[in-house]
Protein backbone atom coordinates (compact mmCIF):
# COMPACT_ATOMS: atom_id res chain seq x y z
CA UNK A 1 -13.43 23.95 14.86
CA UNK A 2 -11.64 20.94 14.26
CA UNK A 3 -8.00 20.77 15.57
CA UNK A 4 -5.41 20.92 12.66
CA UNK A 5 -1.81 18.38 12.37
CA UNK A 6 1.40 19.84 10.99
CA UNK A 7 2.41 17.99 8.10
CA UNK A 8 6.09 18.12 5.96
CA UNK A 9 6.48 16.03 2.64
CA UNK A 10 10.44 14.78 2.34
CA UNK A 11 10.53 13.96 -1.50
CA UNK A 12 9.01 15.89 -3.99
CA UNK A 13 9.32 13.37 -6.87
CA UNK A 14 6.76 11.57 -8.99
CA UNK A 15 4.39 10.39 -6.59
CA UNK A 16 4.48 13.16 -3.86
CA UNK A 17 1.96 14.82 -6.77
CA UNK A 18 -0.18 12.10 -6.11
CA UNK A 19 -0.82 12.84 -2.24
CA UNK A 20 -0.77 16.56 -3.33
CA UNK A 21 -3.67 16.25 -5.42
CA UNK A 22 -5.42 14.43 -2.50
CA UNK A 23 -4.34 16.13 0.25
CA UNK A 24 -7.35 18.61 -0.10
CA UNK A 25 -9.75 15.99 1.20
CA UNK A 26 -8.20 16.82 4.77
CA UNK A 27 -8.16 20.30 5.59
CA UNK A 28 -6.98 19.17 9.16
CA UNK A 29 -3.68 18.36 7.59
CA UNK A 30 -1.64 21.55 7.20
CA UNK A 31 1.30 21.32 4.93
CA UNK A 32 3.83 23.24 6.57
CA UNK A 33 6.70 22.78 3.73
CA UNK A 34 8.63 20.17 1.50
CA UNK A 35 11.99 19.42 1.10
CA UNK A 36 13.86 17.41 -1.73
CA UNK A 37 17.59 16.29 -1.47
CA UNK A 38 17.33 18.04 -5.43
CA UNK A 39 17.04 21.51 -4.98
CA UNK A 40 15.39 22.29 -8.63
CA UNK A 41 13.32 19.22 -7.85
CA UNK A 42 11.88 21.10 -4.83
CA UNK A 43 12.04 24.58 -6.93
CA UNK A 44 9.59 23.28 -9.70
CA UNK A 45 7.31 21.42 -7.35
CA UNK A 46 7.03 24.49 -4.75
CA UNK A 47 6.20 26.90 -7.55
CA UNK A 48 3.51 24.27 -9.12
CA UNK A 49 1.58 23.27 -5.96
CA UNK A 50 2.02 27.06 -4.21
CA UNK A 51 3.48 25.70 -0.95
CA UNK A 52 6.71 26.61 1.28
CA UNK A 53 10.19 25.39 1.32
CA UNK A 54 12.59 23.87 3.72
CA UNK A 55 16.21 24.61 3.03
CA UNK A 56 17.32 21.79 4.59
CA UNK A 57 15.66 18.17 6.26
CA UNK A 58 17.59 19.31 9.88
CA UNK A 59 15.48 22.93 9.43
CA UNK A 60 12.32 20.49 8.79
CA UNK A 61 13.03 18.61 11.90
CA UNK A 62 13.55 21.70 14.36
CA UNK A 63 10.06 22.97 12.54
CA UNK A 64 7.75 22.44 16.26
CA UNK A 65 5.01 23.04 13.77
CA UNK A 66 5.37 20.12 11.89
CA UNK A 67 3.96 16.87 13.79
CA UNK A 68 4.02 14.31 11.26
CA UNK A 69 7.11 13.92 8.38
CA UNK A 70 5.93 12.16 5.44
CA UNK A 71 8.48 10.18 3.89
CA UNK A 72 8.12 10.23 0.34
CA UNK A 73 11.78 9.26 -0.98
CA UNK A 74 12.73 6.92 -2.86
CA UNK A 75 13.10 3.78 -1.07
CA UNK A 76 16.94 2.92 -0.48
CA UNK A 77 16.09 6.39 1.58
CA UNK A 78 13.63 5.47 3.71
CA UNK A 79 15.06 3.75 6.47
CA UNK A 80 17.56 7.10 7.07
CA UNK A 81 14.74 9.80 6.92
CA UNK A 82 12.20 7.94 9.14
CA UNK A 83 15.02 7.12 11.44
CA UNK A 84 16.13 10.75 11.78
CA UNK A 85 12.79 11.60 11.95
CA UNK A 86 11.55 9.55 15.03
CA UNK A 87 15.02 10.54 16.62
CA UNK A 88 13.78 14.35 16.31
CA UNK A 89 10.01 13.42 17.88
CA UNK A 90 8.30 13.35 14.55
CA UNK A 91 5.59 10.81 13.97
CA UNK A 92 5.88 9.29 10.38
CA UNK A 93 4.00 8.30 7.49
CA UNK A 94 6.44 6.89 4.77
CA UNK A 95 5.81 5.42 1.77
CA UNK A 96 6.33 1.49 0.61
CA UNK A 97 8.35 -0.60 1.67
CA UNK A 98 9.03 1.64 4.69
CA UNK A 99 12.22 -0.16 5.13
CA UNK A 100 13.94 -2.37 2.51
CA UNK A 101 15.32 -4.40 5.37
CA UNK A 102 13.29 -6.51 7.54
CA UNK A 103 15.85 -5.86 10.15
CA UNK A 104 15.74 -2.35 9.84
CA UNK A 105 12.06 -2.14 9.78
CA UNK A 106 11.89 -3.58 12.96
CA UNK A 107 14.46 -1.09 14.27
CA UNK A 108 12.23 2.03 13.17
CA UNK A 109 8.63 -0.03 14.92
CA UNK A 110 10.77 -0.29 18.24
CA UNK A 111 11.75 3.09 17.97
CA UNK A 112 8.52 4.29 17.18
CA UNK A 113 7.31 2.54 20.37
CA UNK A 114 10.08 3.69 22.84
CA UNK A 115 9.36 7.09 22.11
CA UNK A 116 5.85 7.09 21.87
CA UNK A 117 5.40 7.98 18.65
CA UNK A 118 2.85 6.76 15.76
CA UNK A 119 4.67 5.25 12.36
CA UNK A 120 2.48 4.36 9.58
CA UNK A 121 3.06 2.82 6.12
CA UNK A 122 1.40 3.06 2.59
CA UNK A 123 -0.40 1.51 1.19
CA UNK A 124 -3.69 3.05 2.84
CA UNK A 125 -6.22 1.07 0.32
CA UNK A 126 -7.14 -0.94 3.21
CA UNK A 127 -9.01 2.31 4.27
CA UNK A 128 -10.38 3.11 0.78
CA UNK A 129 -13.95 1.88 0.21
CA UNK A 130 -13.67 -1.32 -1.89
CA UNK A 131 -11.50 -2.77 0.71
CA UNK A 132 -13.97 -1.92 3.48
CA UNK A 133 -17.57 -3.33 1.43
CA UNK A 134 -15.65 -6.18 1.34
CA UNK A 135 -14.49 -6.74 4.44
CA UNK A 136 -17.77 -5.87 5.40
CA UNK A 137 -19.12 -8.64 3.16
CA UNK A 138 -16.69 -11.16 4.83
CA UNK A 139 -17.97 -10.61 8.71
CA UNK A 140 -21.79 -10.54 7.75
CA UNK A 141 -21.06 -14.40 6.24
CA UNK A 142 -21.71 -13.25 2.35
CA UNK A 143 -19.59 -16.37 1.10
CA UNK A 144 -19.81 -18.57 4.21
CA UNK A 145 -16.39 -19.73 5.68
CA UNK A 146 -13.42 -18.62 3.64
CA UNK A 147 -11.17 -21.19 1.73
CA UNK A 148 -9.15 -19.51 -1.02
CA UNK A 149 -7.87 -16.76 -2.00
CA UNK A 150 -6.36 -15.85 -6.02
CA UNK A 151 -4.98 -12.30 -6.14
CA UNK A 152 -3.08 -10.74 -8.91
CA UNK A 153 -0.77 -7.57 -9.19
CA UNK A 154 0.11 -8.08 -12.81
CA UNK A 155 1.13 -4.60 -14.68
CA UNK A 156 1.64 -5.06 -17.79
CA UNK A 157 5.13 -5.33 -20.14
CA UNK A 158 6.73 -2.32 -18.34
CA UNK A 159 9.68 -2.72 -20.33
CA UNK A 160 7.76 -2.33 -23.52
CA UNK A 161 5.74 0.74 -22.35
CA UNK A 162 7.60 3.87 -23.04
CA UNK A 163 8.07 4.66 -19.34
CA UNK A 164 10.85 6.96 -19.97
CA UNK A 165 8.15 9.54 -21.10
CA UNK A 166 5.60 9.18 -17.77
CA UNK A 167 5.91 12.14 -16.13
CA UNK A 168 3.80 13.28 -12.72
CA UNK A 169 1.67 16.62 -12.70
CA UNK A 170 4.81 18.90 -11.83
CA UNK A 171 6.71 17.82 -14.10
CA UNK A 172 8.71 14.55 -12.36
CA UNK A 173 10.01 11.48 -13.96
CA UNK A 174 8.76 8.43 -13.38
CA UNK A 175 11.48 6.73 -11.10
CA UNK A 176 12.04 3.28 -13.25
CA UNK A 177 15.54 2.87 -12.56
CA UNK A 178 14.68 2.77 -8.74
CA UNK A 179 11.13 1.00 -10.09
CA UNK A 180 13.01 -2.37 -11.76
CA UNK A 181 15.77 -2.11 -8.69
CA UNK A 182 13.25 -2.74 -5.93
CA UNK A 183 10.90 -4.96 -8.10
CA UNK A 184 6.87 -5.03 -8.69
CA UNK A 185 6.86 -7.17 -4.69
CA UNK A 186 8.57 -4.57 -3.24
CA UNK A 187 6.36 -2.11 -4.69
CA UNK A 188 2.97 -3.62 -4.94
CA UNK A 189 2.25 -7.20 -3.02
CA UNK A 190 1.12 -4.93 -0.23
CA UNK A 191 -2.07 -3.67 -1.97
CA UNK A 192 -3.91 -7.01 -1.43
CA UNK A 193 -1.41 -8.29 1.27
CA UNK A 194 -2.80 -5.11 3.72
CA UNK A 195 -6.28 -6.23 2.96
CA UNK A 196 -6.12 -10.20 3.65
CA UNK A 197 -3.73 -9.81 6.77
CA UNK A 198 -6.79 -7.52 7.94
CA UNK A 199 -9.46 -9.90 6.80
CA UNK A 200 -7.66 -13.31 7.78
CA UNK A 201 -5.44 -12.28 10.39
CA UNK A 202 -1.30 -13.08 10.42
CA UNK A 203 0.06 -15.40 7.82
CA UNK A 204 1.92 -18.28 8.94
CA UNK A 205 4.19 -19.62 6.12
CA UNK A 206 4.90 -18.21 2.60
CA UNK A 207 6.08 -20.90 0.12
CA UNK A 208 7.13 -18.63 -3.15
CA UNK A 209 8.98 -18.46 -6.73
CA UNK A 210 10.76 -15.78 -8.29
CA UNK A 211 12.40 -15.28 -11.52
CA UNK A 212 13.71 -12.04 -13.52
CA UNK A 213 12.22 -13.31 -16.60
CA UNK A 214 13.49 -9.61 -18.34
CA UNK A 215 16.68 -8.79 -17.23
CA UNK A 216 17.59 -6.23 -20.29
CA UNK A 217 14.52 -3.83 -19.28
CA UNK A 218 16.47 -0.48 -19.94
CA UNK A 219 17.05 -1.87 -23.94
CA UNK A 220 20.74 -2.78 -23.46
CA UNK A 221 22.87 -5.90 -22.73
CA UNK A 222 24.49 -4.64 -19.66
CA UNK A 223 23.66 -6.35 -16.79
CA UNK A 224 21.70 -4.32 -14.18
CA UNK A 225 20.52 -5.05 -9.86
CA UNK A 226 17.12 -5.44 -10.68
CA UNK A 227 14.82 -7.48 -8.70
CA UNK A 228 12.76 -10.27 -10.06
CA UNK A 229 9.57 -9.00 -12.55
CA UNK A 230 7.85 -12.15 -11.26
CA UNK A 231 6.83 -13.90 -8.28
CA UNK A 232 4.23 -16.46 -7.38
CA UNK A 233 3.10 -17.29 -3.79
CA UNK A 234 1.19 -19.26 -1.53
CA UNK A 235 0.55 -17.62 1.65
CA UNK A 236 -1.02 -20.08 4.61
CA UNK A 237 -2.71 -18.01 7.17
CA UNK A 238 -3.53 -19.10 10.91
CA UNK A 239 -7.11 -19.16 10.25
CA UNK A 240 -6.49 -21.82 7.83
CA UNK A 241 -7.30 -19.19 4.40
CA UNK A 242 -5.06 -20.25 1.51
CA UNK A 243 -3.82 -17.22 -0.82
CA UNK A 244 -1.84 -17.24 -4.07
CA UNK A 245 -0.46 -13.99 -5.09
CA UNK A 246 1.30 -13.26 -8.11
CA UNK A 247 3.15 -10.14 -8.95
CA UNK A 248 4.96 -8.99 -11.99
CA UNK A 249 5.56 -6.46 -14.90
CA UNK A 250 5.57 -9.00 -17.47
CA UNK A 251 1.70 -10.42 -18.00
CA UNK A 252 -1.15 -8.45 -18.90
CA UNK A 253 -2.40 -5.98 -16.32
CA UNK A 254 -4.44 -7.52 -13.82
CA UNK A 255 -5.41 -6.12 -10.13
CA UNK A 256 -8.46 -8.52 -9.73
CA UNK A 257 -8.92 -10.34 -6.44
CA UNK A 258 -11.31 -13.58 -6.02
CA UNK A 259 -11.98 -14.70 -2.29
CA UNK A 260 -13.73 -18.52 -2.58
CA UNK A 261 -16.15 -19.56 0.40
CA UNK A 262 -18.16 -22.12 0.87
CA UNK A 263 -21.27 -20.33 0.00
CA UNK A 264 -20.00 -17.88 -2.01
CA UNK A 265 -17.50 -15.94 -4.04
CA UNK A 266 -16.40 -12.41 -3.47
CA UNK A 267 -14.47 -10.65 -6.10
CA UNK A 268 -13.16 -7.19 -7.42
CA UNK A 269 -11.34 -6.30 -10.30
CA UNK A 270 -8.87 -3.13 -9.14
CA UNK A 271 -7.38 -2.60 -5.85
CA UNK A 272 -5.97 0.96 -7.63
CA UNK A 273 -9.34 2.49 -7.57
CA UNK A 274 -11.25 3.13 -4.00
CA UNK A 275 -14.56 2.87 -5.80
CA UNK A 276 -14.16 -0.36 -7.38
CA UNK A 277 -17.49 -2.28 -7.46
CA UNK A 278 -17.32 -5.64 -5.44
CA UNK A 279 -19.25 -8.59 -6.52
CA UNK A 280 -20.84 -11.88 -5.24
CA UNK A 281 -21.89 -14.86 -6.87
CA UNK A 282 -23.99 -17.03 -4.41
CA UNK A 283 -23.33 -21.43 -4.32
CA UNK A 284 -25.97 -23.20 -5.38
CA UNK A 285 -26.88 -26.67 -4.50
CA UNK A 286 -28.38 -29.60 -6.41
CA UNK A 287 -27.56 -28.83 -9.76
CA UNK A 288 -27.12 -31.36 -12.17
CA UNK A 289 -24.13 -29.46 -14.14
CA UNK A 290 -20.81 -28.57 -12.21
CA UNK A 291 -20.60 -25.43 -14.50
CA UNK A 292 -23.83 -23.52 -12.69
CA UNK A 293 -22.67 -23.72 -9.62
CA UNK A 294 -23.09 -20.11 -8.74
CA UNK A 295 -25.71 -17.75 -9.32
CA UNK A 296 -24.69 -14.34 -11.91
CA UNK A 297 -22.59 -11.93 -10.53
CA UNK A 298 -24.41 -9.64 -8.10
CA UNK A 299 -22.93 -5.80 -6.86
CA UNK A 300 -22.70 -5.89 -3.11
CA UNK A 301 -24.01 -2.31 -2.16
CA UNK A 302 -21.13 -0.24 -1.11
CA UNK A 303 -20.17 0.61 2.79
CA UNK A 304 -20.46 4.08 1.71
CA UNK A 305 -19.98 5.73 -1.80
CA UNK A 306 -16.14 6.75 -2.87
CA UNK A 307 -17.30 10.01 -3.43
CA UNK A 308 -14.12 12.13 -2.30
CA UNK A 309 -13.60 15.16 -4.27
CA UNK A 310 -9.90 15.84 -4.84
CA UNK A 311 -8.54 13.45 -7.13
CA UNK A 312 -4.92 12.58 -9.39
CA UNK A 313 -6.01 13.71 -12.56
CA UNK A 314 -8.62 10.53 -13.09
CA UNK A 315 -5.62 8.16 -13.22
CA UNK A 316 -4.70 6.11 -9.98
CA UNK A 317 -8.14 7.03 -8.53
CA UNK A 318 -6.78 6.13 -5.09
CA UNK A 319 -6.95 8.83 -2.09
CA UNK A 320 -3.40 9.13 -1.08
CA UNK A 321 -3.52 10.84 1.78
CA UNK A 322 -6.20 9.10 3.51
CA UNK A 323 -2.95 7.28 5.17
CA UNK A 324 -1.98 10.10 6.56
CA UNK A 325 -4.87 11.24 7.80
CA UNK A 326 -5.18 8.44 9.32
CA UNK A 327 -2.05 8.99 11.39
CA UNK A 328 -3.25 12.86 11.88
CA UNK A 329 -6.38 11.74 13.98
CA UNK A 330 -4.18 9.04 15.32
CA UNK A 331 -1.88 11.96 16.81
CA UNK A 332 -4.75 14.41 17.40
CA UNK A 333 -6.43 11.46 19.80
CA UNK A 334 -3.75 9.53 21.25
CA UNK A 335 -4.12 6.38 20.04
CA UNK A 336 -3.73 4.07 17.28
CA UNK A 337 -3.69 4.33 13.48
CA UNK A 338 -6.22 1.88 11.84
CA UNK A 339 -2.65 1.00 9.57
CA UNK A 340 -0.15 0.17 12.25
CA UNK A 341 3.24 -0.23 12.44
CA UNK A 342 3.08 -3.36 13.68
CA UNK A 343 0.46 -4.24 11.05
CA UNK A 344 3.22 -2.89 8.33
CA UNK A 345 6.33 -4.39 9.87
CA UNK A 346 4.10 -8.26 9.54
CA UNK A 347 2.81 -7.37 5.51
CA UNK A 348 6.71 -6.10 4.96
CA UNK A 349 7.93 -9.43 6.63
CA UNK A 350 5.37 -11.51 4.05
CA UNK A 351 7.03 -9.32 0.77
CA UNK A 352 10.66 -10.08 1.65
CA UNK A 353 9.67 -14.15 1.91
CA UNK A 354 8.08 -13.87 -1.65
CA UNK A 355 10.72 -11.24 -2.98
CA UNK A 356 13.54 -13.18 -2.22
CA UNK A 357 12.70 -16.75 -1.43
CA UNK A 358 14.92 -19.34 0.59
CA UNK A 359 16.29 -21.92 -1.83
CA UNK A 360 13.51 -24.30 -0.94
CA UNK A 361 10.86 -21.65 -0.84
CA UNK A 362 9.23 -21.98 2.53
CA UNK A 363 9.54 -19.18 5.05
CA UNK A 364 7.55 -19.10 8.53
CA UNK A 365 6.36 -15.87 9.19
CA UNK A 366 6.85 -15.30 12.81
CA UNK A 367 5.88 -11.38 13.40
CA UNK A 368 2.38 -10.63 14.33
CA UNK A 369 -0.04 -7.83 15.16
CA UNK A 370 -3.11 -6.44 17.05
CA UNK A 371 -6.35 -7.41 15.31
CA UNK A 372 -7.23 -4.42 12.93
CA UNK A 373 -10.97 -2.66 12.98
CA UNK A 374 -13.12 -1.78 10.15
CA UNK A 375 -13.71 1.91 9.30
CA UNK A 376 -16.34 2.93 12.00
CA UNK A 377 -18.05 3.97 8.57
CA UNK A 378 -18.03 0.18 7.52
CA UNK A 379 -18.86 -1.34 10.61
CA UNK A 380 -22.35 -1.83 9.94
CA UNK A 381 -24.81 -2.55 7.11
């Protein structure tokens, strides 16, 4: 029988449906209770999803049954709950940014460390199986040595969708105020950023741009904290791979990801979707015209089918919780997540240096982290 991890969800807003739905996929995780600083927020979402109730986060914290607190608040939050939470002996998944200060991010790692205990981060779509057929791709040489790298996090004109109406499965609001405060780096760079720091290893520099290009999102003249809707970056990593990542809520949607060898091209169109087919065109030599190059796209087979059953309501077709299971086993065996901390604190560390640039635009990245493993799934062909 296989040994089961206490679990507690802080937060029960708009995206704790979203590891709800998922959660099912890990009947080793046992959801012991939520708690929500709104107490008809955590009314509505205990009656919807059936589960128990903590009066208070200090009654969460003495719970002994609960191993693991996941952090799902919204982010000017974070820091506090994971703090308090390490500080009771709770291991921690949060969601992103798991700290909005670099500083403070660093604090939580160390504490993590001291005490012994595992801290984890979203996003997990390192773990989800695009990520991992293309990783996989990468170490059997598919596209030769790796040059270049063009990722894009584009999503759309949020300020022209009518966001004020998106509502989760029990019934919460999507967070936008909170959403254009913390900005579309913040929020997203770390899809991609989680997979290249795993594929290339620690970045060395970050030379970026950013501009709030729509600064009257909520339809009125008054000027608001938000965070810039755009950003553009060049990331230099110390095995020599170049990346550009842009981010915003301004251009079209666009999640695709090119990686540009010198045999080869490896590309995906959605990091949002676990079972995203991957694609390689092959270089080919001694043609006369530079525009045939490479071969027709071809699907790399997949390290293993996306086939997981519990899913948010065919939107967002990502497996939320595989994070924290991730940390569960980590817990269960005493060692290691495949996400670390360490591995979060270094992708966090990129995100602030294209969030908020110096006024000349270079930062040197200077935190590193142990060399992450492929699934043991994705290991070999």
């Amino acid at each position: 029988m296989t040994q089961s991890t206490g679990i507690a969800f802080v937060g029960c807003g708009y995206v704790a449906d979203f590891y709800m739905a998922t959660l099912p996929n890990y009947p080793e995780l046992r959801l012991r209770g939520v708690h929500d600083l709104n107490d008809d927020r955590t009314t509505i979402f205990s009656k919807h999803h059936g589960v128990p109730v903590y009066a208070s986060y200090e009654e969460l914290l003495r719970d002994e049954s609960v191993e693991i607190v996941v952090n799902l608040t919204n982010p000017r939050s974070h820091y506090e709950v994971s703090r308090r939470a390490l500080e009771a002996g709770k291991h921690v998944y949060s969601e992103k940014p798991f700290a909005e200060d670099l500083t403070r991010a660093r604090e939580l790692v160390e504490s993590a460390e001291r005490r012994g205990l595992v801290l984890s981060s979203a996003p997990c779509s390192l773990l989800g199986e695009t990520a991992q057929t293309m990783w996989q791709a990468l170490r059997y040489d598919a596209i030769g040595r790796p040059r270049l790298v063009y990722a894009e996090l584009d999503d759309g004109a949020v300020h022209q969708m009518p966001y004020r109406t998106w509502i989760s499965a029990s019934g919460a609001a999507w967070p936008y105020l909170d959403e254009f405060r913390v900005g579309p780096t913040l929020e997203h760079a770390g899809y991609y950023l989680t997979w290249l720091t795993a594929f290339f290893g620690p970045a060395a520099e970050v030379v970026s741009f950013s501009r709030l290009l729509q600064p009257e999102k909520l339809g009125d003249p008054q000027p608001h904290a938000f965070a810039p809707d755009f950003t553009s970056a060049c990331i230099t990593f110390h095995s020599g791979v170049v990346a550009r990542l842009t981010c915003s809520t301004v251009a079209p949607e666009n999640h695709s990801l090119q990686i540009v060898g010198d045999e080869g091209v490896l590309s995906t169109s959605e990091c949002w979707d676990y079972g995203a087919d991957v694609h390689l065109r092959r270089r080919v030599t001694g043609v006369e015209s530079a525009h045939h190059y490479l071969t027709n796209p071809e699907v790399v087979p997949p390290a293993r089918p996306a086939d997981y059953r519990f899913r948010y309501q065919d939107t967002h077709d990502m497996d939320f919780a595989r994070g924290i299971a991730d940390v569960g086993e980590a817990v269960r065996k005493g060692g290691t997540p495949a996400l670390s901390a360490r591995h979060a604190l270094h992708v966090l560390e990129i995100v602030s240096a294209i969030a908020d640039p110096p006024t000349d635009g270079s930062t040197e990245i200077t935190s590193k982290f142990d060399q992450l493993e492929p699934m043991p799934w994705a290991q070999q062909r």
